[in-house]
Protein backbone atom coordinates (compact mmCIF):
# COMPACT_ATOMS: atom_id res chain seq x y z
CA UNK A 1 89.27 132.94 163.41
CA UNK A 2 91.76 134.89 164.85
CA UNK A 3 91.96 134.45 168.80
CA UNK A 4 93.49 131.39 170.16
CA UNK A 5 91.23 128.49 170.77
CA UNK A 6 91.91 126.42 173.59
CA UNK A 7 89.70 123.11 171.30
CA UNK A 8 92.46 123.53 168.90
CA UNK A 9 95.22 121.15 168.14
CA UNK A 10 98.30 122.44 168.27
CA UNK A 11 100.47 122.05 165.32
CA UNK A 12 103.29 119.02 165.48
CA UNK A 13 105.13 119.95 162.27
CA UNK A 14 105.40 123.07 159.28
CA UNK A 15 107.37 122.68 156.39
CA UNK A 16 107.95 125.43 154.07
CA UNK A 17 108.01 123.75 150.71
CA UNK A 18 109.91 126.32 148.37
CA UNK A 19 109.26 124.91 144.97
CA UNK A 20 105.48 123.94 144.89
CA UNK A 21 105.26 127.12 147.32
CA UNK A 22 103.00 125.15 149.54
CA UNK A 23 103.14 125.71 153.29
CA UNK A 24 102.70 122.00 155.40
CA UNK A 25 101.42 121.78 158.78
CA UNK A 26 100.49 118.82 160.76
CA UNK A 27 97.91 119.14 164.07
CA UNK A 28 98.14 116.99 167.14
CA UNK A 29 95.07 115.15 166.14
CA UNK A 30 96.48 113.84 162.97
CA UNK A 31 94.97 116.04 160.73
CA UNK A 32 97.21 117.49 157.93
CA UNK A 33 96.71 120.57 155.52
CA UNK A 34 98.69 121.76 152.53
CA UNK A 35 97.94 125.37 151.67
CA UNK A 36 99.37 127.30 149.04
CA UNK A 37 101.34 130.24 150.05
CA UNK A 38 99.05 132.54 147.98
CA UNK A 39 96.38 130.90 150.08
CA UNK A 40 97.86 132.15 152.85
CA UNK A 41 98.63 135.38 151.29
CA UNK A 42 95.33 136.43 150.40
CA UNK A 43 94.05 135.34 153.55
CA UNK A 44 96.10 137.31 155.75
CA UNK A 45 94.55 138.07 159.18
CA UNK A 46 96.30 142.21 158.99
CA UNK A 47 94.33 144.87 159.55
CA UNK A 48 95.99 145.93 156.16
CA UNK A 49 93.84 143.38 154.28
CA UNK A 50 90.72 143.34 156.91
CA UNK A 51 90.46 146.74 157.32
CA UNK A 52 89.14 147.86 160.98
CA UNK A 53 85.69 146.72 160.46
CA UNK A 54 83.20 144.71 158.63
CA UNK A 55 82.93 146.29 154.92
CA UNK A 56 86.86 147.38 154.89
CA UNK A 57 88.34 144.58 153.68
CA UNK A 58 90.50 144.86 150.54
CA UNK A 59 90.16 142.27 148.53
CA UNK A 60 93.84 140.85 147.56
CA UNK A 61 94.68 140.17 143.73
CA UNK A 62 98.18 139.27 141.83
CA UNK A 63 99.29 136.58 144.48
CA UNK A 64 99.79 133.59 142.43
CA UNK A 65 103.46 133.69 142.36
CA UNK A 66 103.59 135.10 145.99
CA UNK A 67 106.47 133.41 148.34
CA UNK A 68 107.20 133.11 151.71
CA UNK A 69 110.65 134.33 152.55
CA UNK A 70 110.72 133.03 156.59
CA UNK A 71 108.22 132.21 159.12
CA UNK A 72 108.74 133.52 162.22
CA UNK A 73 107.26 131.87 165.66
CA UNK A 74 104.78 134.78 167.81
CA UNK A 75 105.06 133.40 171.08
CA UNK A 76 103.44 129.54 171.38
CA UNK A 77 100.48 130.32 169.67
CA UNK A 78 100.95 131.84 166.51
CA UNK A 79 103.54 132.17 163.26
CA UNK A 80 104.34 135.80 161.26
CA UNK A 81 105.29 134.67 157.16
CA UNK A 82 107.07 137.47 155.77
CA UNK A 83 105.73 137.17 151.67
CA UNK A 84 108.02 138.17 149.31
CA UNK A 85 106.01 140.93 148.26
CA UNK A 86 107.28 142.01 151.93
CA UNK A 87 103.72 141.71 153.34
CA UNK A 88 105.10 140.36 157.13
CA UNK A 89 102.13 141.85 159.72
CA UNK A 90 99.72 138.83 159.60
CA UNK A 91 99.73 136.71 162.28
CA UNK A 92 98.37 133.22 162.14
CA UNK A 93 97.41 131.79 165.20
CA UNK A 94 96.60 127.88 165.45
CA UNK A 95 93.40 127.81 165.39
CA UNK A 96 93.49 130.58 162.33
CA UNK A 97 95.66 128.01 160.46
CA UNK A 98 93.45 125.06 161.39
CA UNK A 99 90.26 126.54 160.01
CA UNK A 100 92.02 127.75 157.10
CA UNK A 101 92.74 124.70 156.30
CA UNK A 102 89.44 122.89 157.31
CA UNK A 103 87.36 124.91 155.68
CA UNK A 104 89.76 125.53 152.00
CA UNK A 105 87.55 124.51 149.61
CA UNK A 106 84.95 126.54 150.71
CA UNK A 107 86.75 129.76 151.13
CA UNK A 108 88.93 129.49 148.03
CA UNK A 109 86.10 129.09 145.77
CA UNK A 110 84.38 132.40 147.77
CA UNK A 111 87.45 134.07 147.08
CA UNK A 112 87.67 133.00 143.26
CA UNK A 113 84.35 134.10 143.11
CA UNK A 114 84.92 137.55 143.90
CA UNK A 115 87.94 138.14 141.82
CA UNK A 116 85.78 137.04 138.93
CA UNK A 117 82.97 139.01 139.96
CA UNK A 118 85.61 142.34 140.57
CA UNK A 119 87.12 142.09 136.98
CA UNK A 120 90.45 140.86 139.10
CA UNK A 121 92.99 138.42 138.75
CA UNK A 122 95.42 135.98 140.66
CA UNK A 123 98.13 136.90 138.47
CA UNK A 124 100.52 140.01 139.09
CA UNK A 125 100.46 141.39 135.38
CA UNK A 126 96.76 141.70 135.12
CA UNK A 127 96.21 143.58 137.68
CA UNK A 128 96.32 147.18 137.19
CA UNK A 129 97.64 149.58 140.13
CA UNK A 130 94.82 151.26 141.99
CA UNK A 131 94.38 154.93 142.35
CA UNK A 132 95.63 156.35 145.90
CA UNK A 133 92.75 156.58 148.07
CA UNK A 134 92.17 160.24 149.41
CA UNK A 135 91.53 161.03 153.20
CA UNK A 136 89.84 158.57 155.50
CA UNK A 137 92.57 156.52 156.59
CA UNK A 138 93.78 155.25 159.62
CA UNK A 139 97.33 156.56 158.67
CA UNK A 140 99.14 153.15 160.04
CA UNK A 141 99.49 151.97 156.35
């Protein structure tokens, strides 16, 4: 879901809609998708979130009230939102955006799932702070 796939669409139009916090975009083919920004928030393509491998992911809680400051364009195949939680090293490529929004039903109920099954919530205030982590990291975050 990351790379750039040449079978992708390319995007004809994003809006940034600041009050409903939902982020627009329109493919070539005439397919549309509105996704929330937490949507996009929790699935953020960084290695900060993913980890470096399969098993290191970190699952992301507290996002429901999550914006999305500025997008900024990578090149001609990709965007970098900078959250207002001042998460900014994610970057979406097209075909990353297309499949998130293809397949949103699917993966939003996986990830509602797992904050249930984690004790976790999608809101800020429930989410206590979790203890630093001791050695073992890749010291880039």
């Amino acid at each position: 879901m990351a790379g750039l796939d040449n079978a992708t669409p390319s995007p004809t139009e994003i809006k940034l809609h600041q009050k409903s916090r939902v982020f627009e975009i329109a493919f070539g083919n005439g397919e549309r998708f509105e996704l929330s920004y937490e949507y996009l928030r929790v699935f953020t393509p960084s290695a900060e979130a993913r980890g470096h491998g399969p098993g290191q992911e970190v699952l992301q809680v507290g996002k429901r009230e999550i914006g999305i400051e500025r997008i900024e364009p990578v090149g001609t195949y990709a965007i970098r939102p900078v959250f207002s939680d001042g998460h900014d090293s994610g970057l979406y490529s097209w075909d990353m955006l297309y499949n998130l929004g293809k397949h949103h039903d699917e993966l939003w109920q996986t990830y509602l799932d797992r904050l249930e099954a984690e004790g976790k919530s999608r809101n800020p205030e429930d989410n206590p702070p979790e203890p630093a982590k001791k050695g073992g990291g890749c010291g880039h975050h």
